[in-house]
Protein backbone atom coordinates (compact mmCIF):
# COMPACT_ATOMS: atom_id res chain seq x y z
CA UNK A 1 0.00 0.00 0.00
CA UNK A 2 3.16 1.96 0.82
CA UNK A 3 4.31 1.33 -2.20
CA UNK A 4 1.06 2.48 -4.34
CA UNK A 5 0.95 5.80 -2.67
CA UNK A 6 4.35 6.58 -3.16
CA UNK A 7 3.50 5.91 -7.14
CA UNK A 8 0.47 7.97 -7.00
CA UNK A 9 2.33 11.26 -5.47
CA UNK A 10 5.37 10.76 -7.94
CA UNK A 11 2.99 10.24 -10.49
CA UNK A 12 1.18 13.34 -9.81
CA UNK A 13 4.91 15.12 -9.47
CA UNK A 14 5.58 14.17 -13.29
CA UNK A 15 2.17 15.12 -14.04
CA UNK A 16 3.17 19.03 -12.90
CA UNK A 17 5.61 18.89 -15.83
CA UNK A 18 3.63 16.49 -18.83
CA UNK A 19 0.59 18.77 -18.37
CA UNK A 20 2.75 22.19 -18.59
CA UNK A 21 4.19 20.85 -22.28
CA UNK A 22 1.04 18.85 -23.59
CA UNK A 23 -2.02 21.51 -22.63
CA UNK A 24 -0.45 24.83 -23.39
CA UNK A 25 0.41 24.08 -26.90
CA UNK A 26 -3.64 24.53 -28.15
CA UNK A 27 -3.57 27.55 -26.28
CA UNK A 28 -0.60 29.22 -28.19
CA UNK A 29 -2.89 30.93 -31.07
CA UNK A 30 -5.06 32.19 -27.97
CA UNK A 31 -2.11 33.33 -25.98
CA UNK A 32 -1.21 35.24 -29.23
CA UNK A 33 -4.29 37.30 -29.58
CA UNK A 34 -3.97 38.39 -25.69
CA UNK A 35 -1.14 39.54 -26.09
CA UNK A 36 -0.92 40.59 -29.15
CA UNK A 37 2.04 39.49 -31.00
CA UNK A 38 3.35 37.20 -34.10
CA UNK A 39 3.84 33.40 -34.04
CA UNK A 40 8.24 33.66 -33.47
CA UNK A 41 7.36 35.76 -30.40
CA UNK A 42 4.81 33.26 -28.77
CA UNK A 43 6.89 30.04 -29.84
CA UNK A 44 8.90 31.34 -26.57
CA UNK A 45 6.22 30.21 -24.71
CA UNK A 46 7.09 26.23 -25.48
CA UNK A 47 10.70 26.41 -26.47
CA UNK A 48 11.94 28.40 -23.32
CA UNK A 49 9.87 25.80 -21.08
CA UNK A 50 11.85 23.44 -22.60
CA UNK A 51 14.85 24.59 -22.20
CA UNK A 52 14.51 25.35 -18.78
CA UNK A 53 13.50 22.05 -18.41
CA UNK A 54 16.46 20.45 -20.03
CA UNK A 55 19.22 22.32 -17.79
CA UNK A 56 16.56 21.53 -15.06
CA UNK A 57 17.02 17.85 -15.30
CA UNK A 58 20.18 17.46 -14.89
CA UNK A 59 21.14 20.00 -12.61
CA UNK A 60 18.45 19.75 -9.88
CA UNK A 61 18.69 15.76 -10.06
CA UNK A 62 22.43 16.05 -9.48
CA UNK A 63 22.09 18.34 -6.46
CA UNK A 64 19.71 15.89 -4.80
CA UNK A 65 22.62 14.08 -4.37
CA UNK A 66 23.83 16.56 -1.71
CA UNK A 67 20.57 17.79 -0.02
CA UNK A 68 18.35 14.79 -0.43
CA UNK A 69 15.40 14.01 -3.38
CA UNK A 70 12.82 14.79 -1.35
CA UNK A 71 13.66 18.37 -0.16
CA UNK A 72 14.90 18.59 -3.70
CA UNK A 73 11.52 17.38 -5.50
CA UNK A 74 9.36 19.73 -3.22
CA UNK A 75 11.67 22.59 -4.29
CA UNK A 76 11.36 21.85 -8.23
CA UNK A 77 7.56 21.46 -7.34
CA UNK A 78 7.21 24.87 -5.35
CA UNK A 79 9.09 26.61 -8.18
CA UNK A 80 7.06 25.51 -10.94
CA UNK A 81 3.98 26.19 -8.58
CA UNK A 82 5.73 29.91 -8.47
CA UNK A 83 5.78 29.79 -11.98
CA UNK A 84 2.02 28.42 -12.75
CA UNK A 85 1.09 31.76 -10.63
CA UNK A 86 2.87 33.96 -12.48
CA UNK A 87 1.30 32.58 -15.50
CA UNK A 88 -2.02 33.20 -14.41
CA UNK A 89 -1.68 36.34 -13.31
CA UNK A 90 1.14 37.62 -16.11
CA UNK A 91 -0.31 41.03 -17.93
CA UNK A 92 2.63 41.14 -20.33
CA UNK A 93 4.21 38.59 -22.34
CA UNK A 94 7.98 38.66 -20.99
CA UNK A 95 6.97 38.11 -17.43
CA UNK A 96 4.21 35.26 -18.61
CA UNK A 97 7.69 33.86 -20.26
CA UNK A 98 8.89 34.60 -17.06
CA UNK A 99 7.01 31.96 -15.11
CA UNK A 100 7.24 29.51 -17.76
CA UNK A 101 10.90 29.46 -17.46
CA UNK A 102 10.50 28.76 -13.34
CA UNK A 103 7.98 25.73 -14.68
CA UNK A 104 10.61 23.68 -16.32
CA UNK A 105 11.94 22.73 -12.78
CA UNK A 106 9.13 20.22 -12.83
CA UNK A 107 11.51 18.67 -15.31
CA UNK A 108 13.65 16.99 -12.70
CA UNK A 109 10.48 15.20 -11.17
CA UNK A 110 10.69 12.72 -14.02
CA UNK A 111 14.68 11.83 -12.92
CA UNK A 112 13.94 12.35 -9.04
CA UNK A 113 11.17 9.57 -9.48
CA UNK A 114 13.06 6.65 -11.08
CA UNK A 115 15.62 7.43 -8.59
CA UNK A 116 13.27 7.51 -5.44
CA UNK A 117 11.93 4.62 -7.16
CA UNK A 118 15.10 2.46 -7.31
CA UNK A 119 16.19 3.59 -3.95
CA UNK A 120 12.64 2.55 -1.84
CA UNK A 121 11.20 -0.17 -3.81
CA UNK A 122 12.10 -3.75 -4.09
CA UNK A 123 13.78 -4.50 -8.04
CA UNK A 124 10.19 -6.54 -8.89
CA UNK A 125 8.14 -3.12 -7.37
CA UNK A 126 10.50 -0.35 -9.19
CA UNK A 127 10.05 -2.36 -12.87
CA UNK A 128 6.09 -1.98 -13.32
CA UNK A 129 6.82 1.61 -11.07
CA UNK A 130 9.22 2.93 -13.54
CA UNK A 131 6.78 1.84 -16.50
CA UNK A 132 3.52 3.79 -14.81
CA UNK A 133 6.44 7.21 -14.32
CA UNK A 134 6.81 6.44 -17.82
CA UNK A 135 3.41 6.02 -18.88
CA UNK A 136 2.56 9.57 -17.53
CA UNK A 137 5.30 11.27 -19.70
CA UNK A 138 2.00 10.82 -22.05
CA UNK A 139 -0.11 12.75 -19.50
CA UNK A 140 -4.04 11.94 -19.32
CA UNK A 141 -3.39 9.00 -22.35
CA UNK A 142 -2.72 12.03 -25.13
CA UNK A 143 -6.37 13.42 -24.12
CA UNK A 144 -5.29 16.81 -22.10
CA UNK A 145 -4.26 18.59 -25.22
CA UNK A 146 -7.52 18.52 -26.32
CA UNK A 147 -8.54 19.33 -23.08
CA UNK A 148 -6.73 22.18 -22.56
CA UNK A 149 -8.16 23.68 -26.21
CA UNK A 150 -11.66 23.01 -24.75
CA UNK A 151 -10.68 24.63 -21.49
CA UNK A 152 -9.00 27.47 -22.86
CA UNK A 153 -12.32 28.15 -25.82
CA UNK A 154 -14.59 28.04 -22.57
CA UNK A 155 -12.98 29.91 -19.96
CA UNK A 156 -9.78 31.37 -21.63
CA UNK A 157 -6.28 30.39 -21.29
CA UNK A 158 -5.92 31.17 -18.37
CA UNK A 159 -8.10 28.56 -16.75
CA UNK A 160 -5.60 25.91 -18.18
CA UNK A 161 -3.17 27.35 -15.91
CA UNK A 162 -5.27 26.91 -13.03
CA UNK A 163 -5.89 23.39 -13.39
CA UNK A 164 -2.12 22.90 -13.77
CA UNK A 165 -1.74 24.69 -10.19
CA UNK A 166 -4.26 22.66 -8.98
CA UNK A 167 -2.47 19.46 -9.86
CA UNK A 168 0.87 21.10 -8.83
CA UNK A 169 0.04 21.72 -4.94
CA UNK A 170 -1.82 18.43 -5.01
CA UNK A 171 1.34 16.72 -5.57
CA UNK A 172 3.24 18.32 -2.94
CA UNK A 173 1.58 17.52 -0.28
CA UNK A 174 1.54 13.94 -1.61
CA UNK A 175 5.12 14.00 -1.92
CA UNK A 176 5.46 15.55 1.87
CA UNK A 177 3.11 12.97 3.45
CA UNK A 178 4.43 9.98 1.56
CA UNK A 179 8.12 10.67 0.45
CA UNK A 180 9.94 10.02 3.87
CA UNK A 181 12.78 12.11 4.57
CA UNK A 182 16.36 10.66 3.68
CA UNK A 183 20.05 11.92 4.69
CA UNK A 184 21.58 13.81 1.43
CA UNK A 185 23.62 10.59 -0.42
CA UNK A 186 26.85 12.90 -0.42
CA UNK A 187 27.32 14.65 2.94
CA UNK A 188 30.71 16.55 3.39
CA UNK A 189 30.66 16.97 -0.38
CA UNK A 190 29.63 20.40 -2.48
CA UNK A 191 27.80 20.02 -5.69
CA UNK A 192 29.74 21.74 -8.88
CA UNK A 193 28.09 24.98 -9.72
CA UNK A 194 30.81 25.43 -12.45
CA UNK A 195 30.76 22.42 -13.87
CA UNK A 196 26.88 22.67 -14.01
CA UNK A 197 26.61 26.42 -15.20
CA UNK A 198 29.48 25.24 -18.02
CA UNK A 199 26.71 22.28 -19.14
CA UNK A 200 23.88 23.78 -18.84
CA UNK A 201 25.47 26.69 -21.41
CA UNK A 202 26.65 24.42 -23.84
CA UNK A 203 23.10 22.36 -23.72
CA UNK A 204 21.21 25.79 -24.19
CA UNK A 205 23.38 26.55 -27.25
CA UNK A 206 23.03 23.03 -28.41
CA UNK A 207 19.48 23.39 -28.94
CA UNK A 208 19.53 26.32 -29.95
CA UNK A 209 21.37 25.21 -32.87
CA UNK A 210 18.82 23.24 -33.77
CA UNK A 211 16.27 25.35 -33.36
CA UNK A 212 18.24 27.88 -35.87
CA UNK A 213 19.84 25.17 -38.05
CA UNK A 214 15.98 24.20 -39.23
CA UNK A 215 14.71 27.75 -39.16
CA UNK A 216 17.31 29.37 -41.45
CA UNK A 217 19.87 26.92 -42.69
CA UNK A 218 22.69 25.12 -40.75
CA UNK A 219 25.01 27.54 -42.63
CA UNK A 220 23.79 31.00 -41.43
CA UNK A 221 25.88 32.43 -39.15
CA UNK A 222 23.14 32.25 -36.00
CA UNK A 223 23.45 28.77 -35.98
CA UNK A 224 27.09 28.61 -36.66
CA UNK A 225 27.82 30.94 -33.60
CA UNK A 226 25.58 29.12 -31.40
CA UNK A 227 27.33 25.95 -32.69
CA UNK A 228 30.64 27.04 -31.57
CA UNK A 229 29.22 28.35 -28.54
CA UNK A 230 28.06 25.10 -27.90
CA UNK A 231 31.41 23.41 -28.41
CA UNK A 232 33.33 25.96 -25.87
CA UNK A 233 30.73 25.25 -23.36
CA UNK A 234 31.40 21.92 -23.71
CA UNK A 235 35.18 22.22 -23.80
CA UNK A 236 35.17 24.54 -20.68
CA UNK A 237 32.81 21.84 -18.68
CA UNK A 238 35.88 19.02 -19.69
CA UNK A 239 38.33 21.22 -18.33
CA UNK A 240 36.34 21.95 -15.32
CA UNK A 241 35.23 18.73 -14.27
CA UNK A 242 38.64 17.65 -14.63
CA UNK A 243 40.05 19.30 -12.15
CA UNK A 244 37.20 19.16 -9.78
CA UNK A 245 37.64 16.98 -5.99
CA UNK A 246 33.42 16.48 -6.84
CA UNK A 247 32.54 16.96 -10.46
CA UNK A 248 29.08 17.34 -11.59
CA UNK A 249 30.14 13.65 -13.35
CA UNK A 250 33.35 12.13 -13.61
CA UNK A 251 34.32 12.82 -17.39
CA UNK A 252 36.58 9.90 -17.71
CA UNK A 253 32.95 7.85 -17.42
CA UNK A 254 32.24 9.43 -20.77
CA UNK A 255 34.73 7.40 -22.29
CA UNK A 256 33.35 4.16 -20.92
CA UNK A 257 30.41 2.32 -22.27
CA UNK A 258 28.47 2.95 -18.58
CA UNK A 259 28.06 6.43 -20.09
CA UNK A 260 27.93 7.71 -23.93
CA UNK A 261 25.87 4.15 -25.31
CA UNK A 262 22.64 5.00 -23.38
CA UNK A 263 22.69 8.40 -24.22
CA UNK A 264 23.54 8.06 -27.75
CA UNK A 265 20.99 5.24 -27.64
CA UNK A 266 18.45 7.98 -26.29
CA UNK A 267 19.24 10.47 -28.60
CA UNK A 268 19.29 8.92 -31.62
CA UNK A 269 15.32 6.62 -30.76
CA UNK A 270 14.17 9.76 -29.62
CA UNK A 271 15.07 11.72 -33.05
CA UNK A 272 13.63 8.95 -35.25
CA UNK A 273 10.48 7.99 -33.57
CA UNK A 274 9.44 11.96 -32.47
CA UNK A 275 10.37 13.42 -35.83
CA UNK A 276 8.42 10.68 -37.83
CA UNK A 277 4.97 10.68 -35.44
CA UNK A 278 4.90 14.05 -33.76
CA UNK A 279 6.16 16.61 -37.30
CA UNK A 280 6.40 14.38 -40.43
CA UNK A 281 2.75 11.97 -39.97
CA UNK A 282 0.98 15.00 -38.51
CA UNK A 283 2.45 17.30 -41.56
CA UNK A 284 1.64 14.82 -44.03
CA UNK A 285 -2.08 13.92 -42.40
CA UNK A 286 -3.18 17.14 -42.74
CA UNK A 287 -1.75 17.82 -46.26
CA UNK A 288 -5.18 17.93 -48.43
CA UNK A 289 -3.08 17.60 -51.56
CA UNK A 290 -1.01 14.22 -51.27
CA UNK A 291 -1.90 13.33 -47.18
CA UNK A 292 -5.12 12.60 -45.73
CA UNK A 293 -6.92 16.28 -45.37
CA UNK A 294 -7.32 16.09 -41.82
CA UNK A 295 -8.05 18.88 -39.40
CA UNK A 296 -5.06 19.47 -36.96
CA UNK A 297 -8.26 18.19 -33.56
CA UNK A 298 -8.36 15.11 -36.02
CA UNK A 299 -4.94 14.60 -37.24
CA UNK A 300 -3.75 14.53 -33.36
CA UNK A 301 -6.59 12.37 -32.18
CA UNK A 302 -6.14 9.72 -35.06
CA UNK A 303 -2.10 9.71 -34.42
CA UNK A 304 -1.01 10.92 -31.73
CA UNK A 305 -3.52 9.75 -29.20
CA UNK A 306 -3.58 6.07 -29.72
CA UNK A 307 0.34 5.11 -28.67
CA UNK A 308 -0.29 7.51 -25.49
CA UNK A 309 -3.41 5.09 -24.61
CA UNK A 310 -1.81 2.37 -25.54
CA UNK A 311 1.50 3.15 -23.64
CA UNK A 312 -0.42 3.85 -20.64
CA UNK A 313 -0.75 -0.10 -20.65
CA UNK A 314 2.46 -0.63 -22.70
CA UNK A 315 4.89 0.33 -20.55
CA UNK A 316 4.25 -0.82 -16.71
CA UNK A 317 4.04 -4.09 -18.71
CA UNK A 318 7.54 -3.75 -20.45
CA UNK A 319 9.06 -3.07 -17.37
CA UNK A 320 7.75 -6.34 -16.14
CA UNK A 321 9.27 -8.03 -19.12
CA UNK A 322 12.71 -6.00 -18.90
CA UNK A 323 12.92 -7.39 -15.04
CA UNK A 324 12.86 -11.34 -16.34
CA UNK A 325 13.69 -10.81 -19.66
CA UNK A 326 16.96 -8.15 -19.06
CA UNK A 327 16.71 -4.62 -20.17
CA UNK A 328 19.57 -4.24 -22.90
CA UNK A 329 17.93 -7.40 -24.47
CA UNK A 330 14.25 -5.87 -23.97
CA UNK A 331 15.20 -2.49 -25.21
CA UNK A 332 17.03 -3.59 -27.97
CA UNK A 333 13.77 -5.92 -28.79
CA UNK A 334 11.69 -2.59 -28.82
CA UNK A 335 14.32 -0.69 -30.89
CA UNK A 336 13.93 -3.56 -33.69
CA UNK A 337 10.23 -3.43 -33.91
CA UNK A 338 9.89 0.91 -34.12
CA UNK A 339 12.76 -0.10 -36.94
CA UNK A 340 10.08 -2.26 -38.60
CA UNK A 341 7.45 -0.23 -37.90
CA UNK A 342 9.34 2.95 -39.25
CA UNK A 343 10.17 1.11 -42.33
CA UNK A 344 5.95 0.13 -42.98
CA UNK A 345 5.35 3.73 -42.77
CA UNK A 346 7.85 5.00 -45.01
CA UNK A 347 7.00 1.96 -47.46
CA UNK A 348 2.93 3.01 -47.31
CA UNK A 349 2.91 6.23 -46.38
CA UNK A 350 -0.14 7.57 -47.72
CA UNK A 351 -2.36 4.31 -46.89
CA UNK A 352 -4.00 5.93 -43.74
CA UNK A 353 -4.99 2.89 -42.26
CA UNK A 354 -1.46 1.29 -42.60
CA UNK A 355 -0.09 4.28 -41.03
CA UNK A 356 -2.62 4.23 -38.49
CA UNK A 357 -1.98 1.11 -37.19
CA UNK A 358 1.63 1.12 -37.34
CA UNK A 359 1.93 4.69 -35.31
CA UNK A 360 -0.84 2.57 -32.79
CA UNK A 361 1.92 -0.06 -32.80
CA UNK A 362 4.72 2.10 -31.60
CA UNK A 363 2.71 2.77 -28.64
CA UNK A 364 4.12 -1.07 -27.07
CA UNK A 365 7.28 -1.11 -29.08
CA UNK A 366 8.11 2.99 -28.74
CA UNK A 367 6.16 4.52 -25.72
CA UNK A 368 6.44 0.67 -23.81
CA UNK A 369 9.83 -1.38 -24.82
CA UNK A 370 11.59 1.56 -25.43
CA UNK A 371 11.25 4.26 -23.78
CA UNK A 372 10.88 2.54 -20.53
CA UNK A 373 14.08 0.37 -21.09
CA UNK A 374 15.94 3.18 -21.41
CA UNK A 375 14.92 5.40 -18.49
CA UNK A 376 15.80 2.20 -16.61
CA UNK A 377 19.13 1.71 -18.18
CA UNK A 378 20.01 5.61 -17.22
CA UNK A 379 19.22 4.48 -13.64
CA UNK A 380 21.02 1.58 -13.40
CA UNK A 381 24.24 2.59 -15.38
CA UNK A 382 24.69 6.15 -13.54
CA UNK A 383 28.08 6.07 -11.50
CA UNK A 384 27.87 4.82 -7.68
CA UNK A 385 29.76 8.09 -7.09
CA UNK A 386 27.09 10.21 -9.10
CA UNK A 387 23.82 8.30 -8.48
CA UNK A 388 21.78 11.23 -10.41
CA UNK A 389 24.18 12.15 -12.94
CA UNK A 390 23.19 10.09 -15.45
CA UNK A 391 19.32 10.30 -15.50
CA UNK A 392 19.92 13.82 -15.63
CA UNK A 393 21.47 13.75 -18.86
CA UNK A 394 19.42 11.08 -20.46
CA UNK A 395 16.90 13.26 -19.47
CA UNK A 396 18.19 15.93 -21.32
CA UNK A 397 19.05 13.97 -23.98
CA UNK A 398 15.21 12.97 -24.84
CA UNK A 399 14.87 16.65 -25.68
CA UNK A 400 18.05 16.60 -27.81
CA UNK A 401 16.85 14.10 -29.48
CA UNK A 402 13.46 15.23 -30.41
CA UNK A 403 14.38 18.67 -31.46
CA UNK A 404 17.49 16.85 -33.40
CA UNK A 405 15.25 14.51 -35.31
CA UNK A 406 12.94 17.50 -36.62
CA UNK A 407 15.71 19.87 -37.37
CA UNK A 408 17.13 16.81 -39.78
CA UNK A 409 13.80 16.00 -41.26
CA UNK A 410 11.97 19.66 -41.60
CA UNK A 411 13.92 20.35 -45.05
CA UNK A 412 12.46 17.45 -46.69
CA UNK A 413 9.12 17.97 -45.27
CA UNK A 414 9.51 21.71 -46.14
CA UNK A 415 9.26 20.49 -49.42
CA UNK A 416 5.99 19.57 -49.62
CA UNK A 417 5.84 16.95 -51.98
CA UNK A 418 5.87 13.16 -51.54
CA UNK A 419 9.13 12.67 -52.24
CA UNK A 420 10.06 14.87 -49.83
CA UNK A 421 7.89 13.37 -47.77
CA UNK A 422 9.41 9.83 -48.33
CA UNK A 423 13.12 11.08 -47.71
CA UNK A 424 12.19 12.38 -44.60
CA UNK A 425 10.50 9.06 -43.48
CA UNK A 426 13.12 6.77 -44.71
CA UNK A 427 15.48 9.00 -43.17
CA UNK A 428 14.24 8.40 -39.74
CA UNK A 429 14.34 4.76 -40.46
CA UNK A 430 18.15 5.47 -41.02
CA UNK A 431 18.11 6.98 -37.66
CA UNK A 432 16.52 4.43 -35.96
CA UNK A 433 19.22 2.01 -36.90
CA UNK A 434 21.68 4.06 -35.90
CA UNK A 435 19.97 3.74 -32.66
CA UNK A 436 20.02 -0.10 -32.58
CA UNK A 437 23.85 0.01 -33.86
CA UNK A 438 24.68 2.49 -30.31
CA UNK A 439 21.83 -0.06 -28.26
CA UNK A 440 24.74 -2.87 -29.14
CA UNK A 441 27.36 -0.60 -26.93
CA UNK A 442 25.42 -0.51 -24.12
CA UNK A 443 26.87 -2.69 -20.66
CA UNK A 444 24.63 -4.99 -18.89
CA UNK A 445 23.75 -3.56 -15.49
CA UNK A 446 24.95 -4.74 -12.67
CA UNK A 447 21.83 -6.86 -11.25
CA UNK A 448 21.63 -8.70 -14.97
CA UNK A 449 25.55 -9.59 -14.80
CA UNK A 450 24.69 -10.79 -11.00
CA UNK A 451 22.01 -12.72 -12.47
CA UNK A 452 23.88 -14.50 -15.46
């Protein structure tokens, strides 16, 4: 029973975060209008959340390692709270972006729980737990977008906001009466503000690379510059952490396979699957010339909602399997199939019931097998020194690889033609075995080499 409620509160901790990316994206026209202003300035409203929420991941989730998860979880939780306020109340637009920036810290619930998971429940318990966390990363089964659109056409944008505060204060004082309080995993040590300022720079000009790269070409010298950026950042973060008595992560771990296989693995499923269901299907479904003609309310309830529903089953079940079966061998199992399934899709891409099912499909092999595997693997691979290290960067990795895999494909679907339309597909088939080929790196954790 213990066991269930702790679940239910991290559950509702990840739910803080899902619901701030999934609901507010129907309201962006709407948000517009308030405020007044063009479609580049309002995209702020997503892309900043997510940003904050990928330097959010992996420094909060490291720094639990010095003052504990759970005063760490109710902090990310009481910030985003902060944030949900300011939404609601913002008059202008900067300070609205403002409090979206303080709601990426809900980010790090998603790494907090797996590790809270791993550390209070028995290996059988965290398995199907990790799969439900997982699961939720889908929010209300793919439903709350539309939700929030209905919400926001009733009682204005707003309102959306509310309901996301709601859920926000619910789950802290779950978290407070069923997360008990443990001693900080690193006493006497101090976490590495340098090292995690130098990261968290070169993962915001990362992005933003891609972000510019697709927007005005990868030669133009924005994205060049942030390119570069991106590469000092990550040359000043080598030179820091090696020198450093407690590094944010030991780099010589990079050059192990503990390290760089999962989150190349992560990466490179993340930018073939996302870039082929979330941009190129619903692009080409709503194309009345050579796709389907669907409404964008149709085009994400036909594809996009089933593999949420179905991973709400799909993935407490794969963790089950991963626990008997072994979690390289499972994950590399689901890899296969979103390979196969890929490969359907680009073969028949304009048979809508084909692609229907096969985008249905990828919610066991992708949103199950997969994607659960993985957060697992980032659990159980992450140094003994640096228990949060590595979720926090696989973590930020998922977003690397989703905003990688539509900065490669946009060209050819800018195109607007089947062929383009094709090269973009088969090139995320391309991607997806790249995927399998880094799954075949990846160590066996420690409880599977126990086991053999």
């Amino acid at each position: 029973m213990q066991a269930i409620a702790l679940i239910v509160a991290l559950s509702l901790a990840v739910l803080s975060y899902t619901l701030n990316a999934t609901m507010i994206s129907p309201l962006l026209p709407d948000i517009a209008g308030q405020f007044r202003v063009g479609s580049a300035d309002i995209s702020l409203v997503s892309s900043l959340f997510f940003l904050s929420g990928s330097v959010a991941g992996i420094v909060l989730t490291r720094w639990s390692d010095f003052i504990g998860r759970r005063r760490m979880l109710l902090g990310a939780l009481a910030t985003t709270s902060l944030g949900t306020l300011i939404c609601i109340i913002a008059p202008t637009l900067p300070l609205l972006l403002g409090g979206r920036v303080l709601q990426g810290a809900a980010s790090a619930a998603f790494q907090l729980s797996y590790i809270v998971l791993v550390e209070m429940l028995t290996r059988a318990q965290f398995s199907v737990a990790l799969g439900v966390i997982t699961a939720v990363n889908g929010g209300f089964g793919g439903i709350d977008g539309y939700l929030g659109g209905l919400l926001a056409r009733i009682y204005g944008y707003r309102s959306v906001f509310v309901c996301i505060l709601v859920v926000g204060m619910i789950a802290i004082v779950c978290v407070q009466k069923t997360l008990t309080q443990q001693a900080a995993p690193r006493v006497g040590e101090k976490m590495d503000w340098r090292g995690a300022a130098s990261l968290s720079a070169g993962l915001v000009c990362l992005m933003s690379t891609l972000s510019a790269g697709s927007a005005v070409g990868w030669l133009a010298p924005l994205p060049v510059s942030l390119l570069l950026a991106a590469i000092l950042c990550f040359w000043l973060f080598w030179r820091v952490e090696s020198g450093q008595r407690f590094p944010l992560i030991n780099v010589a771990h990079f050059r192990s396979r503990q390290i760089w296989p999962i989150l190349a693995t992560t990466i490179l499923t993340l930018a073939s699957v996302f870039a082929t269901v979330n941009f190129t299907i619903v692009l080409l479904s709503q194309n009345k010339d050579i796709g389907f003609g669907l409404s964008p309310a149709r085009s994400a309830l036909m594809f996009l909602t089933p593999p949420a529903l179905i991973g709400v089953v799909s993935a407490p079940l794969s963790g089950w399997i991963a626990n008997r079966w072994g979690w390289v061998r499972t994950m590399r199992v689901g890899i296969s199939c979103c390979i196969l399934t890929l490969g359907i899709i680009a073969l028949f891409p304009v048979q809508q019931g084909t692609v229907f099912l096969c985008v249905a499909a990828l919610g066991i092999f992708y949103y199950g097998l997969a994607l659960t595997t993985v957060n697992g693997l980032g659990v159980f691979l992450s140094p003994a020194e640096a228990p949060a290290a590595l979720p926090g960067l696989n973590g930020a990795a998922f977003g690397i690889g989703a905003s990688l895999g539509i900065a490669i494909v946009a060209p050819f679907v800018a195109q607007g033609d089947l062929a383009g339309y094709n090269l973009a597909l088969w090139t995320s088939v391309a991607i997806a075995i790249a995927a399998l080929a880094a799954s075949c790196f990846v160590v066996h954790p420690a409880l599977e080499t126990a086991k053999a």
